[in-house]
C-alpha atoms as a PDB file:
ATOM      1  CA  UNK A   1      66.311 151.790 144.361  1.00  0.00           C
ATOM      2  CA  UNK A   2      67.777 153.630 141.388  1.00  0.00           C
ATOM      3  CA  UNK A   3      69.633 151.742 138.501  1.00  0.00           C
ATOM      4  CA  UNK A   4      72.683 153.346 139.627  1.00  0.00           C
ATOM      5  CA  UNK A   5      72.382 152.222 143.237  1.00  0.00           C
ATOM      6  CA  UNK A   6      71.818 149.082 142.432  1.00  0.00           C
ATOM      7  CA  UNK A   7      75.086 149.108 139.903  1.00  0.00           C
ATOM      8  CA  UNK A   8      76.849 150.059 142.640  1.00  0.00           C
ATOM      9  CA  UNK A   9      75.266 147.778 145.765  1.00  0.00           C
ATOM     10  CA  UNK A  10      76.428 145.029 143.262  1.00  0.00           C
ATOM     11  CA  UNK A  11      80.162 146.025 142.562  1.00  0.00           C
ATOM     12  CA  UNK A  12      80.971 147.754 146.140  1.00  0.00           C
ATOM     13  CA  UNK A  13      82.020 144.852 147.646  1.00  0.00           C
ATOM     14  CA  UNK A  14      85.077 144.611 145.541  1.00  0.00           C
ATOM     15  CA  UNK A  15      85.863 148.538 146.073  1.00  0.00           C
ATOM     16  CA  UNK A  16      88.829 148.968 148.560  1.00  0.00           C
ATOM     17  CA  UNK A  17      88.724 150.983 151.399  1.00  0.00           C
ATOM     18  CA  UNK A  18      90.175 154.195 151.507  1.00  0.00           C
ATOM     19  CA  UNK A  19      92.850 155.832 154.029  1.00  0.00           C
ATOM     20  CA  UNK A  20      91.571 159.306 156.256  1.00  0.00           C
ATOM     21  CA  UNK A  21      94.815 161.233 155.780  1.00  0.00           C
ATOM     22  CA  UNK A  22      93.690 164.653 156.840  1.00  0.00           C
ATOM     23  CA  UNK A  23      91.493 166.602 158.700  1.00  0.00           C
ATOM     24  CA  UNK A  24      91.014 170.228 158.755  1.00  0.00           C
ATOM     25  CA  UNK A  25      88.467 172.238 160.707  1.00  0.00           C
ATOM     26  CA  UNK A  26      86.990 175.858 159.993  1.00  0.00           C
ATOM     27  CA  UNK A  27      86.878 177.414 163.744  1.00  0.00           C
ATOM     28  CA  UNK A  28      85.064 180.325 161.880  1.00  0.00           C
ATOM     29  CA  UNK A  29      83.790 181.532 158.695  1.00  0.00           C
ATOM     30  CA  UNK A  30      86.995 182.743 156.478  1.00  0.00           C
ATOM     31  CA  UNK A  31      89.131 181.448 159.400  1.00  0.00           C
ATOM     32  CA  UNK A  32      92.020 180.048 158.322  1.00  0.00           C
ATOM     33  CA  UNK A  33      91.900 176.006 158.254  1.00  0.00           C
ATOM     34  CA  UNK A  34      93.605 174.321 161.531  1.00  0.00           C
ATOM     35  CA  UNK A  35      94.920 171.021 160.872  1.00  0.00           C
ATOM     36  CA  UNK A  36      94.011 168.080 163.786  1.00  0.00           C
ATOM     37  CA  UNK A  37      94.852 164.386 164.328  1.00  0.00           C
ATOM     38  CA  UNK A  38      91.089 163.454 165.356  1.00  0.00           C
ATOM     39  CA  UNK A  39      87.534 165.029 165.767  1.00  0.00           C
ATOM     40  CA  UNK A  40      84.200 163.770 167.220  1.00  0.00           C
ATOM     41  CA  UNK A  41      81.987 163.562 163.794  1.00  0.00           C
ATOM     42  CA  UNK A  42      78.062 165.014 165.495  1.00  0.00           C
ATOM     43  CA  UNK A  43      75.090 163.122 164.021  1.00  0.00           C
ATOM     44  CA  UNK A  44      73.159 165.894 161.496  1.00  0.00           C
ATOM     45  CA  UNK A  45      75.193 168.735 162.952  1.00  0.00           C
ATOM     46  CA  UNK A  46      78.933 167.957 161.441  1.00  0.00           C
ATOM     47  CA  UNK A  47      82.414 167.828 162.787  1.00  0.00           C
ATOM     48  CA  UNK A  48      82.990 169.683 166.708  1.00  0.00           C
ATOM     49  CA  UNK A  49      85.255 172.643 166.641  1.00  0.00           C
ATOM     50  CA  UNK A  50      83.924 173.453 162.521  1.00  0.00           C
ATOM     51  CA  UNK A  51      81.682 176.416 162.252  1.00  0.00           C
ATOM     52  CA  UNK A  52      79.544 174.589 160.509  1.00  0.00           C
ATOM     53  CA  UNK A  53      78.388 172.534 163.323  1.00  0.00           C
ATOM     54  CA  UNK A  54      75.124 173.242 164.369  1.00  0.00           C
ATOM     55  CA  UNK A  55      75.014 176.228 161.584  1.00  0.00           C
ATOM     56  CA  UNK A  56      72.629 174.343 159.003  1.00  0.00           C
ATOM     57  CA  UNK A  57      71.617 170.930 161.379  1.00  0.00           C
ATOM     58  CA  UNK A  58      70.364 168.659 159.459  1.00  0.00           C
ATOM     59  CA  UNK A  59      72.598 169.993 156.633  1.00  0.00           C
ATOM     60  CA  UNK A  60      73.386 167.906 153.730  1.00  0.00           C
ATOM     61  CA  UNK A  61      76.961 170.269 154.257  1.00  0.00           C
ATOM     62  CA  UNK A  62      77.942 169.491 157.076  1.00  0.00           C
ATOM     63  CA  UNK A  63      81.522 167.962 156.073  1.00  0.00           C
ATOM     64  CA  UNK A  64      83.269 168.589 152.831  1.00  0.00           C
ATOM     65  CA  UNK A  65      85.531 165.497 151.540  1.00  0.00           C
ATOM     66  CA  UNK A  66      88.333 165.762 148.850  1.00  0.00           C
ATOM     67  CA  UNK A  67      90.701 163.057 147.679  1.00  0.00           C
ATOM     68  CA  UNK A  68      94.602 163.200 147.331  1.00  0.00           C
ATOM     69  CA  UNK A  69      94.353 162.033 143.999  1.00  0.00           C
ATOM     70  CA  UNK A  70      91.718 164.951 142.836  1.00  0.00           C
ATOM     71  CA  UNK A  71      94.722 167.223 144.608  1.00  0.00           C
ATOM     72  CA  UNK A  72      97.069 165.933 142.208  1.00  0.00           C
ATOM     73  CA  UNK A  73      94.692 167.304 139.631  1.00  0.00           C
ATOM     74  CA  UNK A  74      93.959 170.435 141.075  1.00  0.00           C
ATOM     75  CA  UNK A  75      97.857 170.811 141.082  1.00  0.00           C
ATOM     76  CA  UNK A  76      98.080 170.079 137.602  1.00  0.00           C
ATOM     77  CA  UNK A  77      95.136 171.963 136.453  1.00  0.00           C
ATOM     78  CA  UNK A  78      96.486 175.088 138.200  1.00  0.00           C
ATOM     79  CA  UNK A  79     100.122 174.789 137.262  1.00  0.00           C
ATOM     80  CA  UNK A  80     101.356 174.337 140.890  1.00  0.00           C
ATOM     81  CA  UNK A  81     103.736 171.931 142.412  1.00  0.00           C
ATOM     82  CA  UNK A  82     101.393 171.388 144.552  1.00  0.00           C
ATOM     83  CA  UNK A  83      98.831 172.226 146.648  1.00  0.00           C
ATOM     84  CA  UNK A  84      98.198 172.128 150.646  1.00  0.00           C
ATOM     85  CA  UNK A  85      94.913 170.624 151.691  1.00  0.00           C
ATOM     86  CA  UNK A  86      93.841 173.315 154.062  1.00  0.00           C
ATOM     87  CA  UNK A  87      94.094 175.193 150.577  1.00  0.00           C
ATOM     88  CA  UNK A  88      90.844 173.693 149.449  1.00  0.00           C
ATOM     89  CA  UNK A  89      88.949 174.463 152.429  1.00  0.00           C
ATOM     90  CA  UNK A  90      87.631 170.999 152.368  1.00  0.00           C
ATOM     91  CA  UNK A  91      87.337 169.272 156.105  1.00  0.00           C
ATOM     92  CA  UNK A  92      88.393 165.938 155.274  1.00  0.00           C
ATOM     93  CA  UNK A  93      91.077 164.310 152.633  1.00  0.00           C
ATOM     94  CA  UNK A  94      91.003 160.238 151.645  1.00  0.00           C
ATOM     95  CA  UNK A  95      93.052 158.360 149.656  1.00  0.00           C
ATOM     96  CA  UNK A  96      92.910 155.785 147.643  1.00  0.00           C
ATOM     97  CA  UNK A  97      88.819 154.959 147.294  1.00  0.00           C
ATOM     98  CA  UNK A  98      87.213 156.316 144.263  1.00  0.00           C
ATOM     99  CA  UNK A  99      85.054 159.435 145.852  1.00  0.00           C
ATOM    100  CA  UNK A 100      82.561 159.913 143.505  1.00  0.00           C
ATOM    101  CA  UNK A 101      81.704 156.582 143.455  1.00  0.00           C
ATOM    102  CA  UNK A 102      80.408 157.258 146.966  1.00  0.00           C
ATOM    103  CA  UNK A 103      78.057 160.306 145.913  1.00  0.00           C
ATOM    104  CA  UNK A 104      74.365 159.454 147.427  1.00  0.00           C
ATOM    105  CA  UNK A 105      76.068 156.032 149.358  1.00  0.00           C
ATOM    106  CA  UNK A 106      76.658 155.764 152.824  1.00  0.00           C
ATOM    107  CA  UNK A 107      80.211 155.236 154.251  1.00  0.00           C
ATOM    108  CA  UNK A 108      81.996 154.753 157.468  1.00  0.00           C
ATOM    109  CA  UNK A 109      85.184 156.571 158.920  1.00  0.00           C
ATOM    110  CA  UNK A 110      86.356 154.857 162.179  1.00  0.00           C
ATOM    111  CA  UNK A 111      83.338 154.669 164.529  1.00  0.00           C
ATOM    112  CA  UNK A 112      80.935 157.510 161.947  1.00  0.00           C
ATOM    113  CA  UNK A 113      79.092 157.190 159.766  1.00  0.00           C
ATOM    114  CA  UNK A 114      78.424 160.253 156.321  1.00  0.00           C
ATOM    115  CA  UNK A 115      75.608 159.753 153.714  1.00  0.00           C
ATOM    116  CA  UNK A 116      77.659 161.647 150.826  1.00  0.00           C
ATOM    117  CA  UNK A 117      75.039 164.037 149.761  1.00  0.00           C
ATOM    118  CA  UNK A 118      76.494 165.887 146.563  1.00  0.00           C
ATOM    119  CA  UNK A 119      79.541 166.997 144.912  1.00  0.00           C
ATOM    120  CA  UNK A 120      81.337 170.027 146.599  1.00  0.00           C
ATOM    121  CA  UNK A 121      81.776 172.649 143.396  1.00  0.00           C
ATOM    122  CA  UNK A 122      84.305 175.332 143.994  1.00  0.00           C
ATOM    123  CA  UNK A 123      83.567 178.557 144.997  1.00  0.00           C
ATOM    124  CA  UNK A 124      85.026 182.090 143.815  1.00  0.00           C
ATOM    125  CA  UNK A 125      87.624 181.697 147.119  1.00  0.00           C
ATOM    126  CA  UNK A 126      89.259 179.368 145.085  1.00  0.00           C
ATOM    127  CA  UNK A 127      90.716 181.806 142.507  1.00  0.00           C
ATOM    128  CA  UNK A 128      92.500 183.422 145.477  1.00  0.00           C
ATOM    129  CA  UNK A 129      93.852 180.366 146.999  1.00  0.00           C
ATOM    130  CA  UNK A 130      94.964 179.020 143.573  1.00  0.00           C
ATOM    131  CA  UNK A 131      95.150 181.955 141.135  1.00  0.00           C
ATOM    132  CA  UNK A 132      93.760 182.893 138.228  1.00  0.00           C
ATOM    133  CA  UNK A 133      92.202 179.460 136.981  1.00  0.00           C
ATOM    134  CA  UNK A 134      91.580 178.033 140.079  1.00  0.00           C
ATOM    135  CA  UNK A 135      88.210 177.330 140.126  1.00  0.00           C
ATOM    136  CA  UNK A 136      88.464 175.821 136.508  1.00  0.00           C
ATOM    137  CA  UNK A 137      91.457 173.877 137.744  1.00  0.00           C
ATOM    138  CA  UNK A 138      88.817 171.966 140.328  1.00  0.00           C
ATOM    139  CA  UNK A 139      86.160 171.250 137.951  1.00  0.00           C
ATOM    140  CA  UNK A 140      84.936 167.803 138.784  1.00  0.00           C
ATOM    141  CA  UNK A 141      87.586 167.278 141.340  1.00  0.00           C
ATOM    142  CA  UNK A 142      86.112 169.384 144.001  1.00  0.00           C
ATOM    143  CA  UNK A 143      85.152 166.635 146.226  1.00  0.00           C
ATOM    144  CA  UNK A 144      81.963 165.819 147.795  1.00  0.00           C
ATOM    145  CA  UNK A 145      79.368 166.860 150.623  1.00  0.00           C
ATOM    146  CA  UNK A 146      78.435 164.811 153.707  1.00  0.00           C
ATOM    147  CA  UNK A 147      76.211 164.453 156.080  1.00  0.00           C
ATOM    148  CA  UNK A 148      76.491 163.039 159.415  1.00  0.00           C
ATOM    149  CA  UNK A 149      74.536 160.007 160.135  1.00  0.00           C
ATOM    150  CA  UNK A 150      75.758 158.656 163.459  1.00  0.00           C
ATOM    151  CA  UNK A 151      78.436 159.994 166.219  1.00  0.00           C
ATOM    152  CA  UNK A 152      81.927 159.145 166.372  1.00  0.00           C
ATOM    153  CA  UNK A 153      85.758 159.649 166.928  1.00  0.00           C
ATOM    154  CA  UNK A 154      87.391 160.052 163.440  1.00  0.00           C
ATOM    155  CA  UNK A 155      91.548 160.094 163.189  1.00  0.00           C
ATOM    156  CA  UNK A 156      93.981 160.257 160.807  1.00  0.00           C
ATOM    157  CA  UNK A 157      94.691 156.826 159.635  1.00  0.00           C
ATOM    158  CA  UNK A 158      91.048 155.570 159.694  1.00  0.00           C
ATOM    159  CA  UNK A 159      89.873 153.052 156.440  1.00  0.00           C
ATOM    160  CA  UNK A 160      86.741 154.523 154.588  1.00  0.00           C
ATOM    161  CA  UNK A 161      84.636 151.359 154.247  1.00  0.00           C
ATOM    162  CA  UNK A 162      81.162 151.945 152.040  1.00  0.00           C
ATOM    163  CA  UNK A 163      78.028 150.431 153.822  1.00  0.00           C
ATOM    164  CA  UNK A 164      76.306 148.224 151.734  1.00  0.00           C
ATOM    165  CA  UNK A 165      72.896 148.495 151.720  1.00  0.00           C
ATOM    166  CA  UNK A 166      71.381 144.726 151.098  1.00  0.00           C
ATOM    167  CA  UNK A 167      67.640 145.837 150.849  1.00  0.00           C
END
């Protein structure tokens, strides 16, 4: 185990959970993003109803996480108001857990579980969505990448719990 995992096996107990507060699917490539209460996460193929399911199986981008707080900097960054999740193109927004403390940790959402795999860097799409300075406005606050580790019904509302791995 890696200094850094074990850093982290040590202090995760005392992380709080985090709050699902969006989900967003991609019914096909450049599709526009369609908003949904709940979703069946697929073990290693990603969320049903996203393109991506299935596309890559096995993927280690299979579902793309972002966090409220890294949309308040994205706002910010980009000299907007604001800024709509579907915006980002990223499948699934938290709240209050620190995401990239959960890069390369496994974590639960209501009865799945992800192994975050990497962070989710912004792509060109992004200086459309946002403008002009829109994918310097996400630097380091793109989110991360997920993979699906075991089945389940995710909603709205759902903690994000980290699994702590004892071995």
């Amino acid at each position: 185990m890696s200094v850094q995992r074990q850093l982290f096996a040590r202090y995760a107990r005392d992380l709080p959970s985090g709050t699902l507060t969006w989900i967003g699917l991609r019914p096909a490539r450049r599709a526009d993003m369609v908003a949904v209460d709940a979703v069946r996460a697929l073990a290693s193929l990603g969320l049903e109803g996203d393109h991506r399911c299935a596309k890559t199986p096995g993927s280690g981008r299979q579902v793309t996480l972002i966090s409220e707080e890294f949309i308040a900097q994205i706002a910010h960054f980009s000299g907007r108001p604001s800024v709509l999740p579907a915006m980002l193109r990223r499948n699934l927004v938290v709240r209050g857990i620190n995401l990239n403390a959960l890069r390369h940790q496994r974590f639960r959402i209501g009865e799945a579980e992800f192994a975050a795999t990497a962070l989710c860097h912004p792509c060109r799409r992004m200086e459309v969505a946002l403008g002009e300075g829109g994918v310097a406005a996400m630097l380091g606050h793109g989110g991360l990448c997920a993979r699906v580790e075991q089945s389940g019904a995710i909603r709205v509302g759902d903690a994000i719990e980290v699994i702590i791995d004892e071995s």
